[in-house]
Structure formats: C-alpha cells, structure tokens
Protein backbone atom coordinates (compact mmCIF):
# COMPACT_ATOMS: atom_id res chain seq x y z
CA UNK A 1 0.00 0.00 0.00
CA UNK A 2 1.55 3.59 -0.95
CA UNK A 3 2.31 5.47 2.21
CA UNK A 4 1.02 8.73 2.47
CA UNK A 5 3.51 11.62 0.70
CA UNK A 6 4.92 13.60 3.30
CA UNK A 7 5.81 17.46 2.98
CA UNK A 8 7.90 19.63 5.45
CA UNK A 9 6.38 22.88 6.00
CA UNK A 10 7.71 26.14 8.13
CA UNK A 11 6.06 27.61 11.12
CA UNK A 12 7.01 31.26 11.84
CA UNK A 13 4.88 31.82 14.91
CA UNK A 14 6.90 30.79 17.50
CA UNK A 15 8.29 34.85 18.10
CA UNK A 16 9.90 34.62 14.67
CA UNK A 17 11.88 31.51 15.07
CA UNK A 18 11.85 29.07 11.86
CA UNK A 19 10.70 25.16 12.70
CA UNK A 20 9.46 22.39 11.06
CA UNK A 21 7.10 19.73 10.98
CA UNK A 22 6.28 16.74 9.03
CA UNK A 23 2.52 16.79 7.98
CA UNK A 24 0.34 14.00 5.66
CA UNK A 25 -1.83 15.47 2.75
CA UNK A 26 -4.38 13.62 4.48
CA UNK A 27 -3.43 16.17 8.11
CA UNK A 28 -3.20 19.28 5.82
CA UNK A 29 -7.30 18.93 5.15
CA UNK A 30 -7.93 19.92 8.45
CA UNK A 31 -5.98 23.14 8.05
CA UNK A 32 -8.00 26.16 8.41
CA UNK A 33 -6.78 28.26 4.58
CA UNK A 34 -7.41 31.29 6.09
CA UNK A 35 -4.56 30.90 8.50
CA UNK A 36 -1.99 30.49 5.81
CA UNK A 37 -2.98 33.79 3.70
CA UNK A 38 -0.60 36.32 3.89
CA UNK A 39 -1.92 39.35 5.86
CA UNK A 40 -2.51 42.39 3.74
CA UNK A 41 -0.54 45.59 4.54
CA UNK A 42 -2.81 48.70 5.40
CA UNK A 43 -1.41 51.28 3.35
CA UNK A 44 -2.86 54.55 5.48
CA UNK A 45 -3.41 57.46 3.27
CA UNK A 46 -1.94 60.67 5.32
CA UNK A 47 -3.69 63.76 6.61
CA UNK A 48 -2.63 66.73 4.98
CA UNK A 49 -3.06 70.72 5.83
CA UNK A 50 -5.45 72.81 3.76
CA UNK A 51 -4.41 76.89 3.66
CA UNK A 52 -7.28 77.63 6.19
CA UNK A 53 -5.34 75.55 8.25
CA UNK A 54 -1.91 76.56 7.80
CA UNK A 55 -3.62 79.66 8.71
CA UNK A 56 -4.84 78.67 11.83
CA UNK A 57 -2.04 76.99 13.52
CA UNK A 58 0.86 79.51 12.50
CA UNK A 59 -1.43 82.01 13.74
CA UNK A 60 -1.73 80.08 17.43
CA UNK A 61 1.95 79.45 17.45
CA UNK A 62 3.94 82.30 19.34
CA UNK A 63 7.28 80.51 19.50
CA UNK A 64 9.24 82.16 17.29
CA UNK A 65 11.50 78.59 18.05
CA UNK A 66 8.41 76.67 17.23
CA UNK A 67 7.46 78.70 14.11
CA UNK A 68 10.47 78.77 12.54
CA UNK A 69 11.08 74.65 12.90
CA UNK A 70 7.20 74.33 11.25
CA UNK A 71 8.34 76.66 8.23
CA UNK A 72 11.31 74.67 8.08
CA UNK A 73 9.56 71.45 7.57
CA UNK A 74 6.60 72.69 5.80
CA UNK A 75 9.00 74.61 2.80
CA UNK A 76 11.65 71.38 2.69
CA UNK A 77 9.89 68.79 3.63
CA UNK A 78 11.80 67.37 6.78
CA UNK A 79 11.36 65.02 9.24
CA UNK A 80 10.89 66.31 12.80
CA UNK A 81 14.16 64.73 14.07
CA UNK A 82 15.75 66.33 10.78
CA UNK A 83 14.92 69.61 11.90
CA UNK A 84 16.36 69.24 15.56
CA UNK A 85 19.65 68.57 14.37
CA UNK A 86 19.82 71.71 11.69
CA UNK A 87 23.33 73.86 12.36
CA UNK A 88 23.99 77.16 10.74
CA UNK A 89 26.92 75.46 8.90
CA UNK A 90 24.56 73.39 7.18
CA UNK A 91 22.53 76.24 5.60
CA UNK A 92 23.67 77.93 2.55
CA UNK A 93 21.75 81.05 2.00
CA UNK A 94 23.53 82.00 -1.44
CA UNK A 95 22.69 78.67 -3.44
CA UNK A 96 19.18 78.36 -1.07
CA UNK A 97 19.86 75.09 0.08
CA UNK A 98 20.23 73.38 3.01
CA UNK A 99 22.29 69.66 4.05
CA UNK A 100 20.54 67.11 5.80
CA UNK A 101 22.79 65.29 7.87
CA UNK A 102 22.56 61.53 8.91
CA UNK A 103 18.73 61.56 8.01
CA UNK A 104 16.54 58.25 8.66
CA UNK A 105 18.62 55.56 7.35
CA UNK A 106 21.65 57.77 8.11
CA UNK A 107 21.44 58.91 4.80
CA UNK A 108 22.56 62.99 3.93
CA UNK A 109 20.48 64.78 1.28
CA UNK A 110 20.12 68.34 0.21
CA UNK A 111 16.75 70.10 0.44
CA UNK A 112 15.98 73.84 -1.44
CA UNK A 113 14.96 76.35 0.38
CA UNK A 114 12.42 78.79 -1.49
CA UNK A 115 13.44 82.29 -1.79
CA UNK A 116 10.27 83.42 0.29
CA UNK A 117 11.77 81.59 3.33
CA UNK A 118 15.66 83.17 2.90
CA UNK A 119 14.32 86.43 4.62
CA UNK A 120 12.61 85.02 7.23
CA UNK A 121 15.90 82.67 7.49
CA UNK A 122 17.78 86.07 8.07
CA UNK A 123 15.73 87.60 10.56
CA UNK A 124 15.51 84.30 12.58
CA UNK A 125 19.43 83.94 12.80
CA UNK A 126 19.61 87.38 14.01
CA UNK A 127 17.02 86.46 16.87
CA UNK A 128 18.61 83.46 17.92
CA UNK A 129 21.53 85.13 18.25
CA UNK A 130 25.53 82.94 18.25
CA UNK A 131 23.94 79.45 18.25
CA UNK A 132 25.62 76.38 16.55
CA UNK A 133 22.30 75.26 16.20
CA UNK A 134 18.94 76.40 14.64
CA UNK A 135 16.71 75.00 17.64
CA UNK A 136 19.39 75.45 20.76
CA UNK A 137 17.93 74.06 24.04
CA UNK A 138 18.23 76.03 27.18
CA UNK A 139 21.39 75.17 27.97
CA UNK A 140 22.58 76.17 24.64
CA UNK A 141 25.20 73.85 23.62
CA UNK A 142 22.80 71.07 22.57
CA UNK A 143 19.62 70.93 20.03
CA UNK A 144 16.00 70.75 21.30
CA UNK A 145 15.05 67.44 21.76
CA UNK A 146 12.21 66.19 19.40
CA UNK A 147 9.85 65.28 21.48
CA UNK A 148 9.93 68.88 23.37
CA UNK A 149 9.06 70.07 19.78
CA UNK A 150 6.33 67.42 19.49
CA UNK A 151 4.90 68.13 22.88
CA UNK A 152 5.03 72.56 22.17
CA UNK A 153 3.27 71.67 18.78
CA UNK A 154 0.45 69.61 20.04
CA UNK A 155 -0.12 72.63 22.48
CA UNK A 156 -0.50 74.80 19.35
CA UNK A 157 -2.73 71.99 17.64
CA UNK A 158 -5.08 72.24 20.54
CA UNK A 159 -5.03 75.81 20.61
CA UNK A 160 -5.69 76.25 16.57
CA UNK A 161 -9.22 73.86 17.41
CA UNK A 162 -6.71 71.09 15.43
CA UNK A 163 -5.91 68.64 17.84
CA UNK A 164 -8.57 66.13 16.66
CA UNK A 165 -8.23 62.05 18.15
CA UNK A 166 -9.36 60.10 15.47
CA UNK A 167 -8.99 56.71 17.33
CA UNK A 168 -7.51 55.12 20.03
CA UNK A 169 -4.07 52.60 19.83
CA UNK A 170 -4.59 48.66 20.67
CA UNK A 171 -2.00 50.34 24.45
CA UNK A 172 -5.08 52.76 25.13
CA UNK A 173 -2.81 55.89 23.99
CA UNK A 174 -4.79 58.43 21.96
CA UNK A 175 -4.26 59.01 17.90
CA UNK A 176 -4.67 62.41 16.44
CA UNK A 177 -5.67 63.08 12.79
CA UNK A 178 -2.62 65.83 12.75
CA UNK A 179 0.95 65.65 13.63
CA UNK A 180 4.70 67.45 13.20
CA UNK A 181 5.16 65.10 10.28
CA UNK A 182 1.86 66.79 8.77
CA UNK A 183 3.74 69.67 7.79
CA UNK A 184 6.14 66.75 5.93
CA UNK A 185 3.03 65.48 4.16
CA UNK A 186 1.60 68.61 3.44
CA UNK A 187 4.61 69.65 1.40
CA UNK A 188 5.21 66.34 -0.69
CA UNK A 189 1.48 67.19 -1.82
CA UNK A 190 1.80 70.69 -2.49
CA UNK A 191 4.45 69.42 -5.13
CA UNK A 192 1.96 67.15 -6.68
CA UNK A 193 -0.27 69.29 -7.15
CA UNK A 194 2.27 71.78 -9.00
CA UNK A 195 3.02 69.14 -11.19
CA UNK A 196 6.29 68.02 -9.84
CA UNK A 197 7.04 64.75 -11.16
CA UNK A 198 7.07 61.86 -8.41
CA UNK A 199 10.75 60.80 -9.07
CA UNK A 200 11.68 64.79 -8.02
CA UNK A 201 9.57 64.18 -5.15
CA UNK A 202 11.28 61.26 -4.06
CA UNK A 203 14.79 62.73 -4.00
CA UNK A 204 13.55 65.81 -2.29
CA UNK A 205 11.84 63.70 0.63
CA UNK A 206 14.94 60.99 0.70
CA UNK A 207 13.10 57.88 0.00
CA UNK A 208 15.06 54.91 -1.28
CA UNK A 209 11.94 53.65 -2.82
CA UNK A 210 9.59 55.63 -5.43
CA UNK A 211 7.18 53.11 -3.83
CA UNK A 212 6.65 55.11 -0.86
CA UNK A 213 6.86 58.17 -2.47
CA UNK A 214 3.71 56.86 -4.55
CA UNK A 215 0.98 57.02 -1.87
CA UNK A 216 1.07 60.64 -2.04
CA UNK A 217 -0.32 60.32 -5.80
CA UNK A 218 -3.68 58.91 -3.95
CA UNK A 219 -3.70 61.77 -1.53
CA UNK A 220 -4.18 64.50 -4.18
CA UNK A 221 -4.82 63.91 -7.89
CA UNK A 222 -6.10 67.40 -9.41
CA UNK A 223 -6.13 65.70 -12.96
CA UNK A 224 -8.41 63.40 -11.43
CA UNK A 225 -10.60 65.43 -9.78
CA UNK A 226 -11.18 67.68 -13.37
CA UNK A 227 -12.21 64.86 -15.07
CA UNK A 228 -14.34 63.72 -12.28
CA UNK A 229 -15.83 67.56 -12.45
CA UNK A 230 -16.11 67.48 -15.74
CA UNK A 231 -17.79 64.15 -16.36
CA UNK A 232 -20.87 65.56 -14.13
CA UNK A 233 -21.31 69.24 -15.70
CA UNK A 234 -23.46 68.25 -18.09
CA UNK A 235 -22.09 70.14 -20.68
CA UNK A 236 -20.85 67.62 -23.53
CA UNK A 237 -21.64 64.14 -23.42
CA UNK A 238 -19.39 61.40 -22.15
CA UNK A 239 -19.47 59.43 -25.87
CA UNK A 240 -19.14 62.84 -27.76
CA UNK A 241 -15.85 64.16 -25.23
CA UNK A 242 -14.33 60.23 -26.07
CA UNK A 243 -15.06 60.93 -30.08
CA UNK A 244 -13.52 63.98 -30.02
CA UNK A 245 -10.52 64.05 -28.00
CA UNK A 246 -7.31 63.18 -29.58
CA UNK A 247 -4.31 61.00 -28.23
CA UNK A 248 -1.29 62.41 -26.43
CA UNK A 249 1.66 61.97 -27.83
CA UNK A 250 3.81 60.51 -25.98
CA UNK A 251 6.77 63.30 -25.75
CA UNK A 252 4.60 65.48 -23.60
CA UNK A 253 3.73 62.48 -21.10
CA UNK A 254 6.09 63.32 -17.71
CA UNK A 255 5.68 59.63 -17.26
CA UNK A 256 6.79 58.83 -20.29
CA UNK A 257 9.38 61.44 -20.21
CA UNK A 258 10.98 60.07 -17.16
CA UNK A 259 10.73 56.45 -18.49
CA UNK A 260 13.23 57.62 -20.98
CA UNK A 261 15.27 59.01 -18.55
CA UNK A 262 15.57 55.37 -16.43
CA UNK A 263 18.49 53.33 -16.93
CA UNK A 264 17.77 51.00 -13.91
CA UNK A 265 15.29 47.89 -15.27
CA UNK A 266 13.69 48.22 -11.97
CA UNK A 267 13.51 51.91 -11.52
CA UNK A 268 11.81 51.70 -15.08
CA UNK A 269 9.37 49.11 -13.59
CA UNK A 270 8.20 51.24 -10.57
CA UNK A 271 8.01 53.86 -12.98
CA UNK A 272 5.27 51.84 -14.70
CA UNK A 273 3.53 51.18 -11.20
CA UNK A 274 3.69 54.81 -10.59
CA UNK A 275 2.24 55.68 -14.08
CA UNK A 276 -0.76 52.74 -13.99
CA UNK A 277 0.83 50.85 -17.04
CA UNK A 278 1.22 47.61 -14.63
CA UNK A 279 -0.81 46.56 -11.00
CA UNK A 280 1.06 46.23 -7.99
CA UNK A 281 0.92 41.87 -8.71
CA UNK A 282 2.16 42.71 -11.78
CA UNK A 283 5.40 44.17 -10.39
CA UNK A 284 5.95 42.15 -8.14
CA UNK A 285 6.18 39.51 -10.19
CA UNK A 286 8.68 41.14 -12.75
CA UNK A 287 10.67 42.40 -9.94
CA UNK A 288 11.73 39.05 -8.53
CA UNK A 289 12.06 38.06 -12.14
CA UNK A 290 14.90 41.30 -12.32
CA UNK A 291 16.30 40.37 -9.06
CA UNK A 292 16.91 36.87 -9.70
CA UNK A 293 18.44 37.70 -13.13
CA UNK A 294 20.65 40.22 -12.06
C-alpha cells in the first residue's frame, strides 16, 4: 500500500523563530486556509493641511522657536528629528539650500529652500543670536530634543481647534488626525499638485523607494478630480468628449518622459507602477524576475 507523501512545512509563529514539521496530505485537510494567507498591509493614506489651516495653527503658534522649525519642515519637507539637528553650517543662503545630515537611514540629502523663506531665514538667525544650532535648548550647547518640539506643537494643535483624536491605539494611547510630520506630508502634496514629477519628489523627501513616495499620488490627484468635475457638468456628453478628444503623444507624457530618462530595469518598472501601465501583482512579479536575473 503507498504510504502517504509527506511534505515539510515552516512555522514562523513561535516569536519569529523558523521550525518544522512533518505533515500527511491527508493532516493538511484539516488546516483552516485562512490561516496560511498572507496578511494584507494597510497602506494609510496621510492627513494633509489645507491653507485655512496653515492659517490657523501659525497664527496660534507664538514661539518664534516653534514657528520657525514648522516653516522649516513645511518649505523642505523634513522630518521632525531632521529639523532638531539643523546647524547654521549646514545652511547655505547663497545657493538656497540646506544639508541634511545623517537623516533616517543615516542617509545625507540636500533640500531647497524657497526664496520666500531666505528672509525670514535672516531675521531668525539674528534672533537666535551665536547658536551652533537652529533649535538650541536652554542650555545652549545642545539641540532641542524632538519630542519637546512634538509636545510645544500639540499645544498649538489644541489651541488652533486642530488637535482632533481620530482613534484610540490597541496600548489605550490616543491618535490624532494631525501631527509634526503633517507639515512633511503637506509639502510632498503641495508638489503634486504643481506638477512636480514623483521621481523629483522622491529625492527631495529621501526615499530609497519611489514606492513610498507613490501614496502621495492617492492623496491629491487634481487631474483626477477635473475629469471627475467634468464628467458631471453636463455640458458635452461622455461618448461625444471620447469621439472627439485626440491621443497624447507621448513626448509630452512626464511619465513617459521620465521612463526615458531610467536606466535601472527596476527603476523603469516602478516607474510603470507609478504611471498605472502595470498593477502592484504585476510588479511584483517582474521584480523578482529582475532580481533573480541580475
């Protein structure tokens, strides 16, 4: 009689820890499927600032400390830790940029300052006076610590009527809607919405991967929205706008534009993510392909 065919299979539950077990086909029918599904990543779409509510928390802000590490962060984009460790040395007013040292993944990038911030730069430094750093503490030879930043912005939140708990985490701790890195979100947006191609965006906010950089494409999507707008108006039909509109070449497509650009085979493929050419199972699927070949 033909003994039942064996398998070995891997249990990572145990805190990690790789183990195995010896299992029948006849055992694995009493294995609940849903068990061995891989569990789906939220991918949380961040809050973002509208003016009115720039508006309101720069105007309940009078830290001139506070104010200036929000513009900071707001205008280039950095992380609240980022802005802690700013020193003058690392400014450069003349080219309007500013160096990023040992950022997350103690990685260095340059970020550009606009030229509506350089004056309020200026004034600042003469505030703060013969400071190594941007944000001294009180004992002046040392940065302000993040979380004292954190803690004298969630005091302006609550006094701007923005300090809004959306839920509460699985430790009991409160969650707000708005946070420092807001101002971080806010700005990768704001870029969107200019037009700024997503591969700029990515080397202005330091990501390694365009991947993250991409979620900001669902937060705003003003092409999107216009068609949306003007698909309900009323105005000309949805058969007669298809009939008349004509294709776009493919020189004037920015995604198209920077697929040209792209040497890397898969910096080209999570160009085509980005763009909608491929699904996300799609790339996946060529990308191990790429890795494995390369």
């Amino acid at each position: 009689m033909m003994q039942p065919q064996q398998f070995k299979i891997l249990n990572y539950q145990n805190k990690g820890e790789e183990s195995s077990a010896e299992v029948t086909l006849d055992s694995l029918k009493d294995i609940d499927k849903r068990k061995l599904r891989k569990k789906r990543i939220r991918r949380k779409i961040p809050s973002v600032y509208t003016r009115e509510h720039l508006v309101r928390l720069f105007t309940a802000i009078d830290n001139p400390n506070l104010a200036m590490a929000c513009a900071i962060s707001l205008f280039c984009g950095l992380r609240i830790a980022e802005v802690c460790k700013l020193k003058w040395q690392d400014i450069d007013l003349d080219k309007r940029e500013l160096k990023v040292v040992c950022g997350k993944g103690s990685k260095d990038r340059y970020s550009t300052i606009p030229e509506q911030v350089i004056p309020i730069l200026n004034k600042y430094k003469r505030f703060i006076g013969n400071s190594e750093w941007l944000f001294p503490s009180q004992k002046g030879n040392l940065p302000k610590r993040a979380t004292t930043i954190a803690q004298e912005y969630m005091k302006a939140l609550d006094t701007a009527q923005l300090h809004d708990q959306v839920a509460v985490s699985k430790h009991g701790r409160p969650m707000y809607k708005y946070s420092f890195h807001t101002l971080r979100h806010t700005y990768a947006t704001y870029l969107l919405e200019k037009g700024i191609e997503l591969i700029y965006i990515q080397k202005a906010l330091g990501h390694s991967d365009m991947i993250t950089t991409q979620i900001y494409a669902h937060v705003s999507n003003p092409e999107l929205r216009k068609k949306v707008d003007e698909a309900f108006s009323g105005k000309v039909q949805y058969q007669e706008r298809l009939s008349q509109s004509k294709p776009l070449k493919a020189s004037i497509m920015p995604s198209q534009l920077t697929l040209q650009q792209a040497t890397d085979p898969l910096q080209v493929l999570k160009l085509r993510l980005v763009s909608g050419e491929i699904g996300i199972d799609r790339y996946h699927k060529l990308a191990r392909i790429i890795r494995e070949n390369s």
